[in-house]
PDB file of N, CA and C in Angstrom:
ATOM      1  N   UNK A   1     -59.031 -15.110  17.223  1.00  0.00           N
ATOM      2  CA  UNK A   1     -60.043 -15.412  18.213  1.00  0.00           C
ATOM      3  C   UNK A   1     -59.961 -14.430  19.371  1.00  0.00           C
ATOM      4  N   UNK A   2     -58.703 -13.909  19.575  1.00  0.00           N
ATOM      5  CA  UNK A   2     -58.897 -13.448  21.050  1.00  0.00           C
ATOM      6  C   UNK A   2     -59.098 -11.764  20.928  1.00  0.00           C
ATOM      7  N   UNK A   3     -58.979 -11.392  19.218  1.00  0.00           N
ATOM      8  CA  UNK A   3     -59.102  -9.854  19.213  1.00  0.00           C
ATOM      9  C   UNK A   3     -60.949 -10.240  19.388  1.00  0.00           C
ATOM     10  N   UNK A   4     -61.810 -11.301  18.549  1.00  0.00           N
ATOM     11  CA  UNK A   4     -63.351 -11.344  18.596  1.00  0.00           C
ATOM     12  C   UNK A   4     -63.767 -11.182  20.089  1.00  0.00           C
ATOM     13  N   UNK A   5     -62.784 -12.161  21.228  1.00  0.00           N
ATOM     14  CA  UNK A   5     -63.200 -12.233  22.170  1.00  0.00           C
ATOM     15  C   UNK A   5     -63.078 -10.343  22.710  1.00  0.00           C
ATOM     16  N   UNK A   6     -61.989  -9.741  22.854  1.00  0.00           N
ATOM     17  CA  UNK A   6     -61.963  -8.490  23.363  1.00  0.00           C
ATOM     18  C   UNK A   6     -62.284  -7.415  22.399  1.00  0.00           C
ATOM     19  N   UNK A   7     -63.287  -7.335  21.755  1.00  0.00           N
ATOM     20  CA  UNK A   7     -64.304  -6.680  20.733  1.00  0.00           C
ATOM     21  C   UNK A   7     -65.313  -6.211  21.824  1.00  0.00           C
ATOM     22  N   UNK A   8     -65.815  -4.969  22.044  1.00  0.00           N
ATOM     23  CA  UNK A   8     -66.405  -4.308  22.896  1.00  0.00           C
ATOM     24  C   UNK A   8     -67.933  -4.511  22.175  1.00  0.00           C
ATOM     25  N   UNK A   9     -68.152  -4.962  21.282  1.00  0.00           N
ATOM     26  CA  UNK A   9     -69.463  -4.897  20.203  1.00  0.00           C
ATOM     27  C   UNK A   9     -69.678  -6.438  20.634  1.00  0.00           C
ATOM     28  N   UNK A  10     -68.882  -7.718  20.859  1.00  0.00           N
ATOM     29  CA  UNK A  10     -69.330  -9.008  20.477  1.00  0.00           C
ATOM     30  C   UNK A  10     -71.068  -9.246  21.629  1.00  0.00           C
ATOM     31  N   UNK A  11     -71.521  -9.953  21.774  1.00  0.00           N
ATOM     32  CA  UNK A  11     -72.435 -10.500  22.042  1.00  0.00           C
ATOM     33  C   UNK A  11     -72.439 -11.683  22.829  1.00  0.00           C
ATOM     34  N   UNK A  12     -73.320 -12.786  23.790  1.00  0.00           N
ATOM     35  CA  UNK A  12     -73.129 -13.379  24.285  1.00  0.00           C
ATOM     36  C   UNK A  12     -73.909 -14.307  22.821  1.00  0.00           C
ATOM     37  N   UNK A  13     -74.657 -14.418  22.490  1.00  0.00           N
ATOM     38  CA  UNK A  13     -75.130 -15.095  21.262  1.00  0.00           C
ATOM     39  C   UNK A  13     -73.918 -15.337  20.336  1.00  0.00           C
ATOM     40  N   UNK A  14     -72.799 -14.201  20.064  1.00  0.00           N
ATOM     41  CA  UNK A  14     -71.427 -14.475  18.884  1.00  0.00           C
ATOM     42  C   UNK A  14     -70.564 -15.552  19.890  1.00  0.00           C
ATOM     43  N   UNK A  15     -70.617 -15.264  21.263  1.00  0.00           N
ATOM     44  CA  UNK A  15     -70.067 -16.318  21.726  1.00  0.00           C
ATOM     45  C   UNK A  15     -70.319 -17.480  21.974  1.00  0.00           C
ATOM     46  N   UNK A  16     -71.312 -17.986  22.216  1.00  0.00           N
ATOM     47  CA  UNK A  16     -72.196 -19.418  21.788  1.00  0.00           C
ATOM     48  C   UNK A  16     -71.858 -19.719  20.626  1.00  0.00           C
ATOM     49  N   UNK A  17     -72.004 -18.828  19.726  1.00  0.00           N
ATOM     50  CA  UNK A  17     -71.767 -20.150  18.275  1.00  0.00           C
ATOM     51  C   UNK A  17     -70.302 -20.072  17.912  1.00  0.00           C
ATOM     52  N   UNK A  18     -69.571 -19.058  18.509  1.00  0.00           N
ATOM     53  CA  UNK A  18     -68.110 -19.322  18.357  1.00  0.00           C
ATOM     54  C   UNK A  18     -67.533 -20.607  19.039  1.00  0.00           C
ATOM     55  N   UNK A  19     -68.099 -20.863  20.282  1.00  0.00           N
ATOM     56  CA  UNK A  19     -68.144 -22.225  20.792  1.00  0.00           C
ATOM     57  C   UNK A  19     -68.429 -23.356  20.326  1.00  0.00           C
ATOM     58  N   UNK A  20     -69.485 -23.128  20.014  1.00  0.00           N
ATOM     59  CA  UNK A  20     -70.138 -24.403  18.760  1.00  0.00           C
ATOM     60  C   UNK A  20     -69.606 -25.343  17.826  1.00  0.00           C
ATOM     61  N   UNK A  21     -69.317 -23.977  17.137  1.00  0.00           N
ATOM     62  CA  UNK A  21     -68.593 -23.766  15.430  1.00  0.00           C
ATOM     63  C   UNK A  21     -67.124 -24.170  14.744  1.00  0.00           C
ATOM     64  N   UNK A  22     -66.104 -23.464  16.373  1.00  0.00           N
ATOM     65  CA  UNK A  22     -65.272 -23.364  16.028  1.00  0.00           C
ATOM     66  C   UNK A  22     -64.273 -24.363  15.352  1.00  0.00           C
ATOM     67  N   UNK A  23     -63.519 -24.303  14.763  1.00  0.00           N
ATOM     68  CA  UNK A  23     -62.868 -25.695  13.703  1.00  0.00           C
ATOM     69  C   UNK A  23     -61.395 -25.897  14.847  1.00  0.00           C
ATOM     70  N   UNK A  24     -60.846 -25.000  15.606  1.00  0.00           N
ATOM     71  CA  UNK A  24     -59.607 -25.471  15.760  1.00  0.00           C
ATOM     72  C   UNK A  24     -59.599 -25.448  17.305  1.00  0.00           C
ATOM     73  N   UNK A  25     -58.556 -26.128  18.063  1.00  0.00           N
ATOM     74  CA  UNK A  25     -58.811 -26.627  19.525  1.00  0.00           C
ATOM     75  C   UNK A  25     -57.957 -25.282  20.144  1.00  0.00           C
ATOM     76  N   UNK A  26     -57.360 -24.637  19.600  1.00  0.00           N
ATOM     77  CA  UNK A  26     -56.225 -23.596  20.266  1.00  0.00           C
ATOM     78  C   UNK A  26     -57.685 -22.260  20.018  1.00  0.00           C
ATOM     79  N   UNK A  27     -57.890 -21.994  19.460  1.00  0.00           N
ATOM     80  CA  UNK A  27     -59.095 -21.189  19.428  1.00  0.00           C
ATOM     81  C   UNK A  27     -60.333 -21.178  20.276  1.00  0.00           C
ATOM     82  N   UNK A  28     -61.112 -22.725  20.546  1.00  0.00           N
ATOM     83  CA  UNK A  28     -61.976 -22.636  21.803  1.00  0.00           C
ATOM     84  C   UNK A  28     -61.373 -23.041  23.070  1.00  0.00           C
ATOM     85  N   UNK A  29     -59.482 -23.128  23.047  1.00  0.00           N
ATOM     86  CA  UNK A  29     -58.856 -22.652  24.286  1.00  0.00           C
ATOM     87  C   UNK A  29     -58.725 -21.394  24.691  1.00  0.00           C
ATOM     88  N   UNK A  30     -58.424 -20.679  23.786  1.00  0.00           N
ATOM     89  CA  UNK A  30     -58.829 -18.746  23.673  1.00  0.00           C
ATOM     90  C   UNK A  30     -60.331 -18.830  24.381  1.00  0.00           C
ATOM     91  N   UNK A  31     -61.411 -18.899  23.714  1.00  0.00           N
ATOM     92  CA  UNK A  31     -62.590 -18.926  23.866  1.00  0.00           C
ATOM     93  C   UNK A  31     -62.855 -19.139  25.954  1.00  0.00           C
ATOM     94  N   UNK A  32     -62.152 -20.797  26.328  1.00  0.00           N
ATOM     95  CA  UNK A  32     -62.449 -21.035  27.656  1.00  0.00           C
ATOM     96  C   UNK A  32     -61.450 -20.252  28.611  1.00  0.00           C
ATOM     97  N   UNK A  33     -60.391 -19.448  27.719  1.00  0.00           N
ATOM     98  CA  UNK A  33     -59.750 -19.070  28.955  1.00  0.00           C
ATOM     99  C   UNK A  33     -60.195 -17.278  29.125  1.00  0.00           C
ATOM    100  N   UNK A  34     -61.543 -17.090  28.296  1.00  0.00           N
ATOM    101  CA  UNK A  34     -61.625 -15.498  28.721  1.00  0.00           C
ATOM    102  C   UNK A  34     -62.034 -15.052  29.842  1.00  0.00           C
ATOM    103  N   UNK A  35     -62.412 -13.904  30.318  1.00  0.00           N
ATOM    104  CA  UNK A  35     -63.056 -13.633  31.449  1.00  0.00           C
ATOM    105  C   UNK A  35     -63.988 -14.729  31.822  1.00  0.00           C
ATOM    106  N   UNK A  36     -64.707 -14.485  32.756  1.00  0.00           N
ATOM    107  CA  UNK A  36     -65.687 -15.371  33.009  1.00  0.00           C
ATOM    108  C   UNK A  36     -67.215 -14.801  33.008  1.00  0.00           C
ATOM    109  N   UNK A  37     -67.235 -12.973  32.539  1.00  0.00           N
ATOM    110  CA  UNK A  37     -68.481 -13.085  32.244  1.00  0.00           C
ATOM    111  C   UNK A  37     -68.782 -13.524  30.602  1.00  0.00           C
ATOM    112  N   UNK A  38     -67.504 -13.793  29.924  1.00  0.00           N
ATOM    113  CA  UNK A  38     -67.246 -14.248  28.616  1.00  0.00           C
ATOM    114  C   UNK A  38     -68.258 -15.459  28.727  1.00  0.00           C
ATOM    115  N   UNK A  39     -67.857 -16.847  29.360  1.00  0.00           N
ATOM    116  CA  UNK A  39     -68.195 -18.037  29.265  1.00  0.00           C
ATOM    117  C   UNK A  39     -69.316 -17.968  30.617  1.00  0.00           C
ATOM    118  N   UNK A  40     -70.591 -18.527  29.213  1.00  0.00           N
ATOM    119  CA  UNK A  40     -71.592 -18.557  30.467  1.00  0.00           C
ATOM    120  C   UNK A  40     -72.519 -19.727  30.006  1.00  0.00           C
ATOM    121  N   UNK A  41     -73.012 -20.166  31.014  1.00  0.00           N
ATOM    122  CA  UNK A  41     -73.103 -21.866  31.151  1.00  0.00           C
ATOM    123  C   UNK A  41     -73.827 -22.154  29.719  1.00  0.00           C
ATOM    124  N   UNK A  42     -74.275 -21.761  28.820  1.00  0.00           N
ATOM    125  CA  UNK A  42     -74.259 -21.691  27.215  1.00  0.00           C
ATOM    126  C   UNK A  42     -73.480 -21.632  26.364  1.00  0.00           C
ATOM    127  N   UNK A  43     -72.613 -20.925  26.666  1.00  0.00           N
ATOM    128  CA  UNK A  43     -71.814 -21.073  25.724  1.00  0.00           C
ATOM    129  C   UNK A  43     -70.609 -22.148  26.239  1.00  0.00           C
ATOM    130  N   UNK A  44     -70.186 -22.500  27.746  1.00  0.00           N
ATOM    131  CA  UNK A  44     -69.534 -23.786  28.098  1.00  0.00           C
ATOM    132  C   UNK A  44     -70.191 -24.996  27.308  1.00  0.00           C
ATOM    133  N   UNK A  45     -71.702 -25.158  27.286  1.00  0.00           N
ATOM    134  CA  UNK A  45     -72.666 -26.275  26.596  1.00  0.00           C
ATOM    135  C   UNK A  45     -71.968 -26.248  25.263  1.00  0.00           C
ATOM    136  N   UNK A  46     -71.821 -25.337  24.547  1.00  0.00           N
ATOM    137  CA  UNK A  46     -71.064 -25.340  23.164  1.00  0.00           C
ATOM    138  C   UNK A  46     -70.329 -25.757  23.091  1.00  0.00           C
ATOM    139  N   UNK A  47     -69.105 -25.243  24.058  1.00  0.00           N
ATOM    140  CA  UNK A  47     -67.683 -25.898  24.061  1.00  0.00           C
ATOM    141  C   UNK A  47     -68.100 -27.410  24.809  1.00  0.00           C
ATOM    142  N   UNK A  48     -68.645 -27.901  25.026  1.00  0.00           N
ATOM    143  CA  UNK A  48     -69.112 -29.371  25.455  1.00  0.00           C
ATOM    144  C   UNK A  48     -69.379 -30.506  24.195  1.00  0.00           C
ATOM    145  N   UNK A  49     -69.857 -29.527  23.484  1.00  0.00           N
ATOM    146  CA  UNK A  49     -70.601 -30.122  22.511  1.00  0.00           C
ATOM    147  C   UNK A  49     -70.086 -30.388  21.196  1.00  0.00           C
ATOM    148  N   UNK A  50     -68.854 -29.594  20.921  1.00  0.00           N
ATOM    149  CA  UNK A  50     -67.683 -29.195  20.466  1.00  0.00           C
ATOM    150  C   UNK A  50     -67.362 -30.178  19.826  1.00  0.00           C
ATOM    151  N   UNK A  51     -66.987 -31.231  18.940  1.00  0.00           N
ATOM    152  CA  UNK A  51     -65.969 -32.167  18.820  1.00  0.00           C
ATOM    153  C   UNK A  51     -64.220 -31.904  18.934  1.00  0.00           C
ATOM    154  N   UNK A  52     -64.447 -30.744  18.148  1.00  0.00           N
ATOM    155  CA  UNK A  52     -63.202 -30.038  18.309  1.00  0.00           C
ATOM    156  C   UNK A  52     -62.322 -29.841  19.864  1.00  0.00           C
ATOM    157  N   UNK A  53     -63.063 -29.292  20.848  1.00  0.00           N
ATOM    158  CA  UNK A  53     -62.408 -29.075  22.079  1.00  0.00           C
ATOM    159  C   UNK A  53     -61.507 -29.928  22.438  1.00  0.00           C
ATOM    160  N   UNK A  54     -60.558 -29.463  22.902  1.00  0.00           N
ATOM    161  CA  UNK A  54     -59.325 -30.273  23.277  1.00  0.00           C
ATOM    162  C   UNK A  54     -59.667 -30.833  24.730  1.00  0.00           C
ATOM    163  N   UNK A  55     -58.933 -31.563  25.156  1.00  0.00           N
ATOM    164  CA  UNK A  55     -59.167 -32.698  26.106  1.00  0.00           C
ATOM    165  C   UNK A  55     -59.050 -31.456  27.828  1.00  0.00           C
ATOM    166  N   UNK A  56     -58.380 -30.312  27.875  1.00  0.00           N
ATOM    167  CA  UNK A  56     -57.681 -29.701  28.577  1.00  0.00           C
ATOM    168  C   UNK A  56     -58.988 -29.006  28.924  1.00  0.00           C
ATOM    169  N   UNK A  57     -59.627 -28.396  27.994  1.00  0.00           N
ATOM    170  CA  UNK A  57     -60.303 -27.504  27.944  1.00  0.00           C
ATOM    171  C   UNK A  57     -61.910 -28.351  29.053  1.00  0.00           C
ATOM    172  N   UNK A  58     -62.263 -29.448  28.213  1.00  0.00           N
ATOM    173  CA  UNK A  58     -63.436 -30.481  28.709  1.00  0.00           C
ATOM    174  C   UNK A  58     -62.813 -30.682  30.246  1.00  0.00           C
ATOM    175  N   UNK A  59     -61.573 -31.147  30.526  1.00  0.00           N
ATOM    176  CA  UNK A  59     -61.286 -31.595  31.908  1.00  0.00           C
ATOM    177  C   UNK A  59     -61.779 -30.198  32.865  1.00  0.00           C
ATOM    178  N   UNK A  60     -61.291 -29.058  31.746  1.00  0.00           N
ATOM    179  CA  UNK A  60     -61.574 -27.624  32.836  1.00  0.00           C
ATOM    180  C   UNK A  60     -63.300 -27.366  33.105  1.00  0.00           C
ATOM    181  N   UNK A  61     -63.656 -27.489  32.014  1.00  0.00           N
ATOM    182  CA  UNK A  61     -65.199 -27.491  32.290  1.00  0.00           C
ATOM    183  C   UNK A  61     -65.950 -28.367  33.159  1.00  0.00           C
ATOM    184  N   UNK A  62     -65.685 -29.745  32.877  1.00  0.00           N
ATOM    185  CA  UNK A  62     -66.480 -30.244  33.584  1.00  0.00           C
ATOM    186  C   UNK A  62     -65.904 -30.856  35.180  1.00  0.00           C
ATOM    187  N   UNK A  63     -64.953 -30.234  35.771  1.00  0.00           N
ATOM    188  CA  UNK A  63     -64.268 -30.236  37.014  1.00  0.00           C
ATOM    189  C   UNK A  63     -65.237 -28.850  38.158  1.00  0.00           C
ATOM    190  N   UNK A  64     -65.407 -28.383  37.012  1.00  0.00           N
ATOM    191  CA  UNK A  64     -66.531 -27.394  37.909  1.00  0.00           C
ATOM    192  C   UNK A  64     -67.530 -27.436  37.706  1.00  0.00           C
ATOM    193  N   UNK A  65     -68.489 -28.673  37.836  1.00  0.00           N
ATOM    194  CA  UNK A  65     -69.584 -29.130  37.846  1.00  0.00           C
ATOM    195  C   UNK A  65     -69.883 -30.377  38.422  1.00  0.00           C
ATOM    196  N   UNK A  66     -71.290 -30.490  38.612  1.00  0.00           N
ATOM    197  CA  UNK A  66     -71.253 -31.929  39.995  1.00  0.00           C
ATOM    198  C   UNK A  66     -71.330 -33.425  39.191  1.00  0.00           C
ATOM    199  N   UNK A  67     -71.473 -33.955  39.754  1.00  0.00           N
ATOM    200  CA  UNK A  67     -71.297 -35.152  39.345  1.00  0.00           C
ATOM    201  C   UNK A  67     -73.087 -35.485  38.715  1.00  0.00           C
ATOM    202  N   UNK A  68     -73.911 -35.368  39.078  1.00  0.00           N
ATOM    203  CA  UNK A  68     -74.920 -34.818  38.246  1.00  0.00           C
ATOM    204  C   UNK A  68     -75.315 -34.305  36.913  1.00  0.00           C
ATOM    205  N   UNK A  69     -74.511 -33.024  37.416  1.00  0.00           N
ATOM    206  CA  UNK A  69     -74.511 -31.997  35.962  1.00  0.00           C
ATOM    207  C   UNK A  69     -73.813 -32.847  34.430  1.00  0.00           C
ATOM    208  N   UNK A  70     -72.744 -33.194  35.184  1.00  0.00           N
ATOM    209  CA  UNK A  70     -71.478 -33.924  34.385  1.00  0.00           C
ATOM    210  C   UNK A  70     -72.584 -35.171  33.571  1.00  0.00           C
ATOM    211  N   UNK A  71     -73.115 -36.084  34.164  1.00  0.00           N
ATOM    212  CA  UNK A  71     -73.965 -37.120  34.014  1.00  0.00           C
ATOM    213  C   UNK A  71     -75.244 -36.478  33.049  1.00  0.00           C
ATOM    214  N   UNK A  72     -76.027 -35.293  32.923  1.00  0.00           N
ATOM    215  CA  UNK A  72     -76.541 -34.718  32.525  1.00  0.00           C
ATOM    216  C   UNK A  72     -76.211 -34.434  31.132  1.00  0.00           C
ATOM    217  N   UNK A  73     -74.994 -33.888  31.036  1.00  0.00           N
ATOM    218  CA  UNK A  73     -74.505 -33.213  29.871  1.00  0.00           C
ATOM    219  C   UNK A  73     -74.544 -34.678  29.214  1.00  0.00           C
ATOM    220  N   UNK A  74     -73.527 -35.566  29.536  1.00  0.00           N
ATOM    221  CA  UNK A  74     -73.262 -36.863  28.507  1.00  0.00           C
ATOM    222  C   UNK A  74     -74.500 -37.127  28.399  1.00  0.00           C
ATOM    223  N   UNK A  75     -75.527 -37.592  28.779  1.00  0.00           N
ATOM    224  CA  UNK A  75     -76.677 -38.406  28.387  1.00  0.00           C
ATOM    225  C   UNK A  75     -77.548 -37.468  27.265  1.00  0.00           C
ATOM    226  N   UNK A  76     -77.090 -36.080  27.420  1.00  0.00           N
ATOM    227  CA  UNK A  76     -78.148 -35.262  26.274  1.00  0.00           C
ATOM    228  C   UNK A  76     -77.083 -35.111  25.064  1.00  0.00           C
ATOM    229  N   UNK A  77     -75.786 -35.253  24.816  1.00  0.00           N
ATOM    230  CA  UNK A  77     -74.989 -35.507  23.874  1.00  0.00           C
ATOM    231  C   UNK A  77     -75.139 -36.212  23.152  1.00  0.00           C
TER     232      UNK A  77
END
């Protein structure tokens, strides 16, 4: 995961569905801990949406978002 992430070719589209997709929780921890023009509020929605995501990863995401947003995301899940 983390050579895809530092691939000078990847895409913000390969990173959305790597979010999506991904099968294992140590992998869309790679995924949330890249840069930050890496993770962009689309491809966080992925890792949201995730079943897979580990509990660490969701607490990190949605701690930087309002209480709104947070309320937002669950109700369209």
């Amino acid at each position: 995961m983390s050579a895809l992430i530092e691939n000078a070719e990847i895409t913000l589209d390969h990173l959305r569905m790597l979010a999506f997709h991904h099968r294992t929780g140590t992998g869309l921890e790679i995924l949330a801990r890249a840069p930050t023009p890496c993770v962009t509020s689309r491809s966080s929605d992925g890792l949201l949406r995730n079943p897979q995501t580990p509990e660490t990863v969701l607490g990190r995401l949605l701690a930087a978002k309002s209480l709104l947003q947070t309320y937002k995301i669950l109700v369209e899940s």
